[in-house]
C-alpha atoms as a PDB file:
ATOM      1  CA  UNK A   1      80.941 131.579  90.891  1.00  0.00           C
ATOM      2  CA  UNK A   2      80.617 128.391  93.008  1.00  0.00           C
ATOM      3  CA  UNK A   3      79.266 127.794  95.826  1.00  0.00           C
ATOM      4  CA  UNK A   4      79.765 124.343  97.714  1.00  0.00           C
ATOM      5  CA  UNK A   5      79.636 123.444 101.269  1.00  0.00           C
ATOM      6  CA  UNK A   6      78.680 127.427 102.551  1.00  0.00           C
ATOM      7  CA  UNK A   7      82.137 128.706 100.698  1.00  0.00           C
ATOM      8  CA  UNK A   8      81.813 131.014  97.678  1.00  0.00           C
ATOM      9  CA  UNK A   9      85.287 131.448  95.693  1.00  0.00           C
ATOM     10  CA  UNK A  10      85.001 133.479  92.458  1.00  0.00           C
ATOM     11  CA  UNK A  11      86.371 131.303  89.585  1.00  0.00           C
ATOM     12  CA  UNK A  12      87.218 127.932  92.218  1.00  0.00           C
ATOM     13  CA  UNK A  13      86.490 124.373  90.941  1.00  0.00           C
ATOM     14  CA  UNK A  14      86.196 121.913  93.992  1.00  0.00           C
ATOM     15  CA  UNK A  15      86.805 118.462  93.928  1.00  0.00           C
ATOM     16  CA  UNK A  16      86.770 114.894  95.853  1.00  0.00           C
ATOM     17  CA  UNK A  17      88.853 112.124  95.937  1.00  0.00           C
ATOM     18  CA  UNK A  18      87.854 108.169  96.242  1.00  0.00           C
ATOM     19  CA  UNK A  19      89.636 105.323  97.265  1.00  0.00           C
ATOM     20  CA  UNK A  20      88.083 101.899  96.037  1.00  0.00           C
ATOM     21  CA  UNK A  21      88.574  98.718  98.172  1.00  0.00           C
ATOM     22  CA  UNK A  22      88.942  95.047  97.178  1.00  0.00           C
ATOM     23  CA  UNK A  23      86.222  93.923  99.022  1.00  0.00           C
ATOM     24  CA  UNK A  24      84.059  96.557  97.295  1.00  0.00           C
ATOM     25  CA  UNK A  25      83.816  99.426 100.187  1.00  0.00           C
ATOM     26  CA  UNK A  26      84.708 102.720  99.363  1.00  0.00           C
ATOM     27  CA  UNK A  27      85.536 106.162 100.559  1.00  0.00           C
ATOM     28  CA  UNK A  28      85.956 109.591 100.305  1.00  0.00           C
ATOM     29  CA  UNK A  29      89.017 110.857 101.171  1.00  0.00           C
ATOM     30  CA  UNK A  30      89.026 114.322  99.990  1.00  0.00           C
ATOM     31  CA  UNK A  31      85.697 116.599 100.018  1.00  0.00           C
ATOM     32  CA  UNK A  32      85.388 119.879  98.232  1.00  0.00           C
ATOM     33  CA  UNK A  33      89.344 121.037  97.901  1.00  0.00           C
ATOM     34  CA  UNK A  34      91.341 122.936  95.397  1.00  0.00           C
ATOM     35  CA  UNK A  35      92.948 120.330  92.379  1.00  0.00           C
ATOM     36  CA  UNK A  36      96.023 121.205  93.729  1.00  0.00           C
ATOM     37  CA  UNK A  37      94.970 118.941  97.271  1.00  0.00           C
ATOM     38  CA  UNK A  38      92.956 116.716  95.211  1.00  0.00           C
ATOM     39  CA  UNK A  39      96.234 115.356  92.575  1.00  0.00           C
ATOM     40  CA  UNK A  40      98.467 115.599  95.997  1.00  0.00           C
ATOM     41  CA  UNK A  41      95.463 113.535  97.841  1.00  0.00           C
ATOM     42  CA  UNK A  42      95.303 110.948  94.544  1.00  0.00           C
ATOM     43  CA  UNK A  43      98.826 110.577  94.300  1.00  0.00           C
ATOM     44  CA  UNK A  44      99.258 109.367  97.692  1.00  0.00           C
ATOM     45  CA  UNK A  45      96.456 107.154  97.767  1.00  0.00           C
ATOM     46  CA  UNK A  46      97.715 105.413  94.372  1.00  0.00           C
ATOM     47  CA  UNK A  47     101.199 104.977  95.942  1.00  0.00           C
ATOM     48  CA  UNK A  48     100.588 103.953  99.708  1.00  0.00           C
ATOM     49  CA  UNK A  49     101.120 100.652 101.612  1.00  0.00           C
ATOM     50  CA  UNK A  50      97.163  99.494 100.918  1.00  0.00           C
ATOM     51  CA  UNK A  51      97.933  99.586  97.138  1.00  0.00           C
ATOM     52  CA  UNK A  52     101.152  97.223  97.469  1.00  0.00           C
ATOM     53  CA  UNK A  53      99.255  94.948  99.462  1.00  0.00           C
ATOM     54  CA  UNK A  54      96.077  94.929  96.821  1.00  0.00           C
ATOM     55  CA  UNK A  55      93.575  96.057  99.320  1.00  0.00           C
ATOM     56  CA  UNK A  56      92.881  99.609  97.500  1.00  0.00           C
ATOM     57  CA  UNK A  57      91.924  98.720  93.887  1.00  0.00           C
ATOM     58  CA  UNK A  58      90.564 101.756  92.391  1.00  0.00           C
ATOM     59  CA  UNK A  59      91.266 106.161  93.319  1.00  0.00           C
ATOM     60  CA  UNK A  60      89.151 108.775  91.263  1.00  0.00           C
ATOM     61  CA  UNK A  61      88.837 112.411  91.436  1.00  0.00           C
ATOM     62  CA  UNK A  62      85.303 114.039  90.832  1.00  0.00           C
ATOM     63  CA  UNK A  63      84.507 117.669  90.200  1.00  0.00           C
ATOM     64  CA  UNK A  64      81.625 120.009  91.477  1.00  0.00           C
ATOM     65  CA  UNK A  65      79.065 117.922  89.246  1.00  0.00           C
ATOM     66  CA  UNK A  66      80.150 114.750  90.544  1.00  0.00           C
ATOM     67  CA  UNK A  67      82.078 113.829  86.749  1.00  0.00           C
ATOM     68  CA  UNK A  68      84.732 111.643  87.123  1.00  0.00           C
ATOM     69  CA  UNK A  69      87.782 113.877  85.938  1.00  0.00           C
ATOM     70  CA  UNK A  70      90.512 111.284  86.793  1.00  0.00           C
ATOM     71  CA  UNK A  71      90.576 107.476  87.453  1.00  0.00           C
ATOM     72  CA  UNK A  72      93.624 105.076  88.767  1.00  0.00           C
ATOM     73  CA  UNK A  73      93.068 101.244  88.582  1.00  0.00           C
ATOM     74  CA  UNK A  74      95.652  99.019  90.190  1.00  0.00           C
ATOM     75  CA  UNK A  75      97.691  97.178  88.404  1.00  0.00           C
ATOM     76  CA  UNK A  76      96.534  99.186  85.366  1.00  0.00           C
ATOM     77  CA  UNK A  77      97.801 102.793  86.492  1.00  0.00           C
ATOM     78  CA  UNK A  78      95.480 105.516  84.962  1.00  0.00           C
ATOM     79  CA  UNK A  79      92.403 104.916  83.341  1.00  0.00           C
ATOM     80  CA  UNK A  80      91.198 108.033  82.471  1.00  0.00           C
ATOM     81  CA  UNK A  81      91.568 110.899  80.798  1.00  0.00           C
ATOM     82  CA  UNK A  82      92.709 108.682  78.107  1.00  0.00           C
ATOM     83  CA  UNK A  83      95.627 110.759  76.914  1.00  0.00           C
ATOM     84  CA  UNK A  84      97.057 109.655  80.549  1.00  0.00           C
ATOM     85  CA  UNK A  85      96.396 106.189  80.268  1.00  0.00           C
ATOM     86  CA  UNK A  86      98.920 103.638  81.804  1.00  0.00           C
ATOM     87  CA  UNK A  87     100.389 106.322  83.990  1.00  0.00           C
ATOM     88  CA  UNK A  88     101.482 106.040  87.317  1.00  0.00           C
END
């Protein structure tokens, strides 16, 4: 059972989503949702106007423990899990 941010789901992984910045700032864009939100949330921050223009540089999702699960580096496409790499 988990139990993050006062909700308690039987069985429910959370997770958050980053976006990186060139000039090294960084923020969370996603806090505590269902994968489902989090790949949806990922997949538009690895696609969107900031990354064309260079300005976002890095997206990662993290789980409940704070573990990266998922990384995107621009102009590299996924980083991790390795069986993904080069993705996107």
């Amino acid at each position: 059972m988990s139990l993050h941010h006062g909700r308690k789901e039987p069985d429910v992984e959370y997770f958050s989503v980053h976006q990186f910045f060139i000039n090294g700032m960084n923020e969370r864009v996603r806090d505590w949702v269902p994968i489902e939100e989090a790949v949806a949330a990922a997949r538009h921050y690895t696609s969107n106007v900031a990354v064309k223009m260079g300005i976002t540089t890095r997206v990662i999702i993290t789980d409940s423990m704070d573990r990266c699960v998922f990384e995107w580096k621009n102009g590299e496409g996924i980083t991790f899990p390795a069986e993904m790499k080069g993705r996107l």
